[in-house]
N, C-alpha and C. Protein backbone atom coordinates (compact mmCIF):
# COMPACT_ATOMS: atom_id res chain seq x y z
N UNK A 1 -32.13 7.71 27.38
CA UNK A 1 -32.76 7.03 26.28
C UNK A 1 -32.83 5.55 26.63
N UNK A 2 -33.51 4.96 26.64
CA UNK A 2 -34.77 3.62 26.54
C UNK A 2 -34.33 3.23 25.30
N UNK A 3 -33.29 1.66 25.39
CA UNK A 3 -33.31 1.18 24.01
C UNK A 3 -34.21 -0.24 24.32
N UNK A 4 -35.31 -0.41 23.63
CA UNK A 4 -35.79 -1.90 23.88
C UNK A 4 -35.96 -2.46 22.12
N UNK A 5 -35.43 -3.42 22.24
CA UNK A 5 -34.98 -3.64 20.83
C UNK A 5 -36.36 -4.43 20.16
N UNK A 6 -37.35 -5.24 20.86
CA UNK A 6 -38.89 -5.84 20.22
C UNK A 6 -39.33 -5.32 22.10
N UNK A 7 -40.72 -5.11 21.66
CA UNK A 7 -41.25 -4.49 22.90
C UNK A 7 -42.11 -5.90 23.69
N UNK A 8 -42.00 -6.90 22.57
CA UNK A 8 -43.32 -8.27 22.83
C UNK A 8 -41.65 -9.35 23.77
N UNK A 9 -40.68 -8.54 23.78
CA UNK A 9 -39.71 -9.54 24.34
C UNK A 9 -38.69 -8.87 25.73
N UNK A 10 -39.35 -7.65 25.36
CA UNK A 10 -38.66 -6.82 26.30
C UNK A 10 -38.60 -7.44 27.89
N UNK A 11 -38.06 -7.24 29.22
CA UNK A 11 -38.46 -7.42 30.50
C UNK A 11 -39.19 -6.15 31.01
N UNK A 12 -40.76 -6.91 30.85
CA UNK A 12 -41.95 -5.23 31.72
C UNK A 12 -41.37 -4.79 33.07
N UNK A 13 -41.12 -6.21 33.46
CA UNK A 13 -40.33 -5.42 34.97
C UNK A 13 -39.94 -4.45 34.83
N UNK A 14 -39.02 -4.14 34.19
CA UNK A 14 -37.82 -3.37 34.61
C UNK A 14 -38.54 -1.96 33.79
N UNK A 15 -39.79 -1.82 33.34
CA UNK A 15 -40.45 -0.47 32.77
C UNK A 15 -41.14 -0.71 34.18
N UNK A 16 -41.86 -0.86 34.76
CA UNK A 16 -42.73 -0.91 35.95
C UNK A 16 -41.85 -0.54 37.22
N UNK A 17 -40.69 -1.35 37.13
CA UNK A 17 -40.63 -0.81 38.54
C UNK A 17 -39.14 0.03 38.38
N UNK A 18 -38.76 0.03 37.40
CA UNK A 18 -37.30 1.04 36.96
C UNK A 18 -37.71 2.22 36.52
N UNK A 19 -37.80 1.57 34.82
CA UNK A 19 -38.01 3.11 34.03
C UNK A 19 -39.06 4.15 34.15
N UNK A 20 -40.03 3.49 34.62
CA UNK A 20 -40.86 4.54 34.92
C UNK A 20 -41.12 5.24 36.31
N UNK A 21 -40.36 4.60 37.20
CA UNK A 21 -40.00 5.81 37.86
C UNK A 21 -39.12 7.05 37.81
N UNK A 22 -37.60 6.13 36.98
CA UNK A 22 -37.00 7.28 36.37
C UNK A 22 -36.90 8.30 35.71
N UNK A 23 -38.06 7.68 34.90
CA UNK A 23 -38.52 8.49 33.76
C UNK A 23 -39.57 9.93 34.38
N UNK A 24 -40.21 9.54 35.47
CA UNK A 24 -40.98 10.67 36.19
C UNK A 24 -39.85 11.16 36.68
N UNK A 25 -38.79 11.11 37.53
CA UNK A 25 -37.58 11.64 38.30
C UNK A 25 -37.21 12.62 37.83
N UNK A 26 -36.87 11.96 36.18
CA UNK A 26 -36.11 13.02 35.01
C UNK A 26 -37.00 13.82 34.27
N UNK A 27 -38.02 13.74 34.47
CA UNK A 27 -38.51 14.59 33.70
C UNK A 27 -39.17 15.84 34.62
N UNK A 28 -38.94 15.86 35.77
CA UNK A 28 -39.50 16.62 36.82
C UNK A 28 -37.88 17.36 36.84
N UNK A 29 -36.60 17.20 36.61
CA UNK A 29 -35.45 17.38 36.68
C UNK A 29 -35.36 18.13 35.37
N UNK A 30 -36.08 18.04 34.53
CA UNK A 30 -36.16 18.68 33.28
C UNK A 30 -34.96 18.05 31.93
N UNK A 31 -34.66 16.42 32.92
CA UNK A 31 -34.00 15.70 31.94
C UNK A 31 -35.20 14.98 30.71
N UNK A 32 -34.73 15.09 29.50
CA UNK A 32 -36.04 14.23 28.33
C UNK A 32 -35.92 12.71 28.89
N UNK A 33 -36.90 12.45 28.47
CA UNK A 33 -36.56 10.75 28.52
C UNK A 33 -37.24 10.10 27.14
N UNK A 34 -37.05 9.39 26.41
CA UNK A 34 -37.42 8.35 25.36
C UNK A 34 -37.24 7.17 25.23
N UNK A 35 -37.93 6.82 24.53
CA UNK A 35 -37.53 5.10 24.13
C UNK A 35 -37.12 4.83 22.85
N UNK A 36 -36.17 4.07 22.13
CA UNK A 36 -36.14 3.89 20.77
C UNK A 36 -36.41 2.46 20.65
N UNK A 37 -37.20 1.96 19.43
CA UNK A 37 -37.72 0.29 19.70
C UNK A 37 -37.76 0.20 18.24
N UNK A 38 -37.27 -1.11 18.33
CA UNK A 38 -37.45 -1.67 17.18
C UNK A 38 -38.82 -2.70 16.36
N UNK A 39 -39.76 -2.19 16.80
CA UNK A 39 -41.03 -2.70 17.02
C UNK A 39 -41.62 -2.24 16.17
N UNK A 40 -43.43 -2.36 15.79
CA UNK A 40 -43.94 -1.83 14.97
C UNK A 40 -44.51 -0.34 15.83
N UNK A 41 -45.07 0.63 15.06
CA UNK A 41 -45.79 1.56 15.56
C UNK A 41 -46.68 1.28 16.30
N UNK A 42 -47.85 0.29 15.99
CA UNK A 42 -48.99 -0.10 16.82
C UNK A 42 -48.39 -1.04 18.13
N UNK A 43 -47.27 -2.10 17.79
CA UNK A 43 -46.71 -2.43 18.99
C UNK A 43 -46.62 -1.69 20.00
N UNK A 44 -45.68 -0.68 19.58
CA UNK A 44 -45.03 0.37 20.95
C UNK A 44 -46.33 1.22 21.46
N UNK A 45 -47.22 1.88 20.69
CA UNK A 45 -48.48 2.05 21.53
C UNK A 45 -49.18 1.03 21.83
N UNK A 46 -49.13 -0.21 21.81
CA UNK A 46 -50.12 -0.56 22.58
C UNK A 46 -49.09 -1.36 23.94
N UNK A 47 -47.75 -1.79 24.02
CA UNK A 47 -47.04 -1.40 25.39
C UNK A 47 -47.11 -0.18 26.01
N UNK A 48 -47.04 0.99 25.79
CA UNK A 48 -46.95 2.38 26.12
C UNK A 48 -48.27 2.31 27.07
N UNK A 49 -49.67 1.75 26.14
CA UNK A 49 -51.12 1.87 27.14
C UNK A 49 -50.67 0.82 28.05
N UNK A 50 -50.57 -0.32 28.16
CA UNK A 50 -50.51 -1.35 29.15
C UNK A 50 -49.54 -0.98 30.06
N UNK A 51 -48.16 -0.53 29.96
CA UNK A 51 -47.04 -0.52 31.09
C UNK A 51 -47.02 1.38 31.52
N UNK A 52 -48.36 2.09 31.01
CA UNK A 52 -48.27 3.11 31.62
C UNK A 52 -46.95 3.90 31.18
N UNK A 53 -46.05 4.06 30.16
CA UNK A 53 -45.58 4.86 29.61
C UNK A 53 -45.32 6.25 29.72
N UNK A 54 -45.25 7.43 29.96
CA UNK A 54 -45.94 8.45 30.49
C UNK A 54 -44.75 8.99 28.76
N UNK A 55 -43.92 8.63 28.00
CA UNK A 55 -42.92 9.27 27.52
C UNK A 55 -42.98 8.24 25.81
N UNK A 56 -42.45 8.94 25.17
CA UNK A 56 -42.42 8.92 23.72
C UNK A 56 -41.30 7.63 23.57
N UNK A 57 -41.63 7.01 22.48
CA UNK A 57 -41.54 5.55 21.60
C UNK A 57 -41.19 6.22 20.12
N UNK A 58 -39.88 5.98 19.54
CA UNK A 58 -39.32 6.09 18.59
C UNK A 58 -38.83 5.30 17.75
N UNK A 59 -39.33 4.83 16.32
CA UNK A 59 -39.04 3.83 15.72
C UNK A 59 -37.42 3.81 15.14
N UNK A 60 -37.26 2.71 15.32
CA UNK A 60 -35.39 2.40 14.54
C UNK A 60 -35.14 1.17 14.40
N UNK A 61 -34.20 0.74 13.67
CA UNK A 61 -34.03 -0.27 13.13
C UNK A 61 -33.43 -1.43 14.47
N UNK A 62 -34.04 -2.93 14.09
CA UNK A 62 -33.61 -3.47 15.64
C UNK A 62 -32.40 -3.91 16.00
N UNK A 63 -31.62 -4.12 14.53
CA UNK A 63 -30.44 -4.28 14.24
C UNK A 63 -29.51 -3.48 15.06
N UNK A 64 -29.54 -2.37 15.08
CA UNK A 64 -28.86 -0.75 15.00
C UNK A 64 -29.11 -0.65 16.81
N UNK A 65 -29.71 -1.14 17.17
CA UNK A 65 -30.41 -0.87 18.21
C UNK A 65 -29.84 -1.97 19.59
N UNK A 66 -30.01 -2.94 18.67
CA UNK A 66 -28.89 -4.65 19.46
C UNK A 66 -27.04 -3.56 19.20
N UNK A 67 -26.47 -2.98 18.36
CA UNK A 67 -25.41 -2.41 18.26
C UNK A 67 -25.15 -0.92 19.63
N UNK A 68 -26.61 -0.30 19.76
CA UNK A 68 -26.24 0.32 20.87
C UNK A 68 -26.15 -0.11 22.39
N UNK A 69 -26.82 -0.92 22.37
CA UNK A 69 -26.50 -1.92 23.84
C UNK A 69 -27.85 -3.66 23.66
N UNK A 70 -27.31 -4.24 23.91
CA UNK A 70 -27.88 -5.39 23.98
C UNK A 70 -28.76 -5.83 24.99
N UNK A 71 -28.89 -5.40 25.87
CA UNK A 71 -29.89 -5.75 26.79
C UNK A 71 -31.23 -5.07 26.63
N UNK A 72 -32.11 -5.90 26.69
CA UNK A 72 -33.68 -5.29 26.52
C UNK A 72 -34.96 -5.14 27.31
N UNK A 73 -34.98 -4.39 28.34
CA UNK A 73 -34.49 -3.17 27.73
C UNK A 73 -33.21 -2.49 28.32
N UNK A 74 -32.36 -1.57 27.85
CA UNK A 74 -31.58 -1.00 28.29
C UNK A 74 -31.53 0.02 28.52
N UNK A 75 -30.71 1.03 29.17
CA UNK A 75 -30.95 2.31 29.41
C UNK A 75 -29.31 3.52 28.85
N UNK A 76 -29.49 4.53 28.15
CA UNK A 76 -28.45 5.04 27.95
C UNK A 76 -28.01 6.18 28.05
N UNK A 77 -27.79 7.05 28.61
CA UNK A 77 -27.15 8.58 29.11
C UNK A 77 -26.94 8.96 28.37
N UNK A 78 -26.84 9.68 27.38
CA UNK A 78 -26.72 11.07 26.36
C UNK A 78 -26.69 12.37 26.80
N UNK A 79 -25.23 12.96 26.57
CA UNK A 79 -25.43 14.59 26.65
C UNK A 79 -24.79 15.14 25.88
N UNK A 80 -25.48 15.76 25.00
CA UNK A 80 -24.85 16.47 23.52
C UNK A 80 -24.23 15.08 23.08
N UNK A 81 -24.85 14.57 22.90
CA UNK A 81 -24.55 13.38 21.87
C UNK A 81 -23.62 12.51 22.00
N UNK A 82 -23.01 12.71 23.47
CA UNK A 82 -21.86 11.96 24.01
C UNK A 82 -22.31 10.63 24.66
N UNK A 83 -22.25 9.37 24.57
CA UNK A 83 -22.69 8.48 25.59
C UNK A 83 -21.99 8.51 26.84
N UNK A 84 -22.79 8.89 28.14
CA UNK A 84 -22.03 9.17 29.26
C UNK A 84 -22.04 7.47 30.09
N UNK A 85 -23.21 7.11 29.91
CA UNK A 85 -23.24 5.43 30.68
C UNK A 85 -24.16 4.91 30.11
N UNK A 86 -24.40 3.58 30.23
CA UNK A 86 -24.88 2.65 30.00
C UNK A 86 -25.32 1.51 30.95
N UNK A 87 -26.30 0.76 30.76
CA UNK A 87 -27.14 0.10 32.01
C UNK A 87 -28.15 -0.64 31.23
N UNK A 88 -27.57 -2.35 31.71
CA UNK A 88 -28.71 -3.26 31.23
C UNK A 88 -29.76 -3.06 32.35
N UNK A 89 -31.00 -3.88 31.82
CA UNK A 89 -32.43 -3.89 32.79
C UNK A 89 -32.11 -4.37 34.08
N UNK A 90 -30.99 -4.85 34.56
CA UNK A 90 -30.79 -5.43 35.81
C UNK A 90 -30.43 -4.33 36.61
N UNK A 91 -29.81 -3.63 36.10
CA UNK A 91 -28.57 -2.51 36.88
C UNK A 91 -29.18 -1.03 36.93
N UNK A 92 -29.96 -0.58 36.19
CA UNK A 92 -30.97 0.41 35.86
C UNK A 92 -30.79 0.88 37.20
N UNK A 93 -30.26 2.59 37.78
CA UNK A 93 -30.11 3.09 38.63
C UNK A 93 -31.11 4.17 38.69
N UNK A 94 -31.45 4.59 40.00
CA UNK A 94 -32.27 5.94 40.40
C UNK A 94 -31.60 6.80 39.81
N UNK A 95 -32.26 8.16 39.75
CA UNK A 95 -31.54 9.42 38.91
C UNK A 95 -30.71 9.96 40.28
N UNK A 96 -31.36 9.61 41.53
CA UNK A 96 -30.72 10.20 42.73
C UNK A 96 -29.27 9.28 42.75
N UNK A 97 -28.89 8.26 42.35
CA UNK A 97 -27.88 7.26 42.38
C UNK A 97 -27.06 8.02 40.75
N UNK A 98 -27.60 8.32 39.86
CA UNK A 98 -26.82 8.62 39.11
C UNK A 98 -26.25 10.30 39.39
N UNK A 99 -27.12 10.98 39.95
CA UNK A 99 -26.21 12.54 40.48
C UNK A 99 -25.62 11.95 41.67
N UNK A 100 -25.67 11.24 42.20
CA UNK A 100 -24.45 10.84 43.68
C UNK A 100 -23.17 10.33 42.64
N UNK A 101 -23.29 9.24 41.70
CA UNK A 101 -21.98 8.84 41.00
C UNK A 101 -21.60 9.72 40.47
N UNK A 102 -21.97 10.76 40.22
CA UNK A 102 -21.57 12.25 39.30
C UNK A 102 -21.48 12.25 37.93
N UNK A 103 -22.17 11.15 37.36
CA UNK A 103 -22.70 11.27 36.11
C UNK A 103 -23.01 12.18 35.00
N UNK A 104 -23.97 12.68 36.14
CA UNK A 104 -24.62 14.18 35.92
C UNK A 104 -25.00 15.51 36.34
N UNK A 105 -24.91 16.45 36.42
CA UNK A 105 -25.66 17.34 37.68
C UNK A 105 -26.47 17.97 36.93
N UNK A 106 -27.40 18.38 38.60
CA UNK A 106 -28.34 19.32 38.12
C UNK A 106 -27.99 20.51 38.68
């Protein structure tokens, strides 16, 4: 899960040359991937068309959202509802780097 808390402040970098490769990685892995944003509806689609998006934008409060990790955008591991890791836009790892740390398997 993709937390970017305003999408007009987010770093695109790190959707261009991070998340969206990951996001193809994992989803070919048959991991989901999403975003939750604290943005408007028309915001997050119209980042989604420009940064090539390939994956779903979920509205939430931005408040709630700065409380699940602060960096924007950030990235967060969920399995069964457990937070397994966490990763500001700097640190954002390959999915091949996160099954080597054993994070996760497939």
């Amino acid at each position: 899960m993709v937390v970017t808390h305003d999408v007009y402040r987010t770093n695109t970098r790190a959707f261009e040359q991070k998340l969206n490769p990951l996001a193809r990685d994992a989803e070919q892995a048959g991991i989901p991937f999403i975003v939750l944003t604290g943005s408007t509806y028309d915001a997050a689609e119209q980042f989604r068309h420009t940064y090539q998006t390939p994956y779903p934008f979920y509205l939430s409060d931005e408040i709630e959202l700065k409380t699940i990790i602060r960096s924007n955008p950030g990235l967060v591991l969920l399995e069964d509802g457990v937070v397994k890791a966490k990763w500001s836009h700097r640190r954002i790892p390959s999915l091949e780097d996160i099954i080597q740390e054993g994070i996760i398997d497939l």
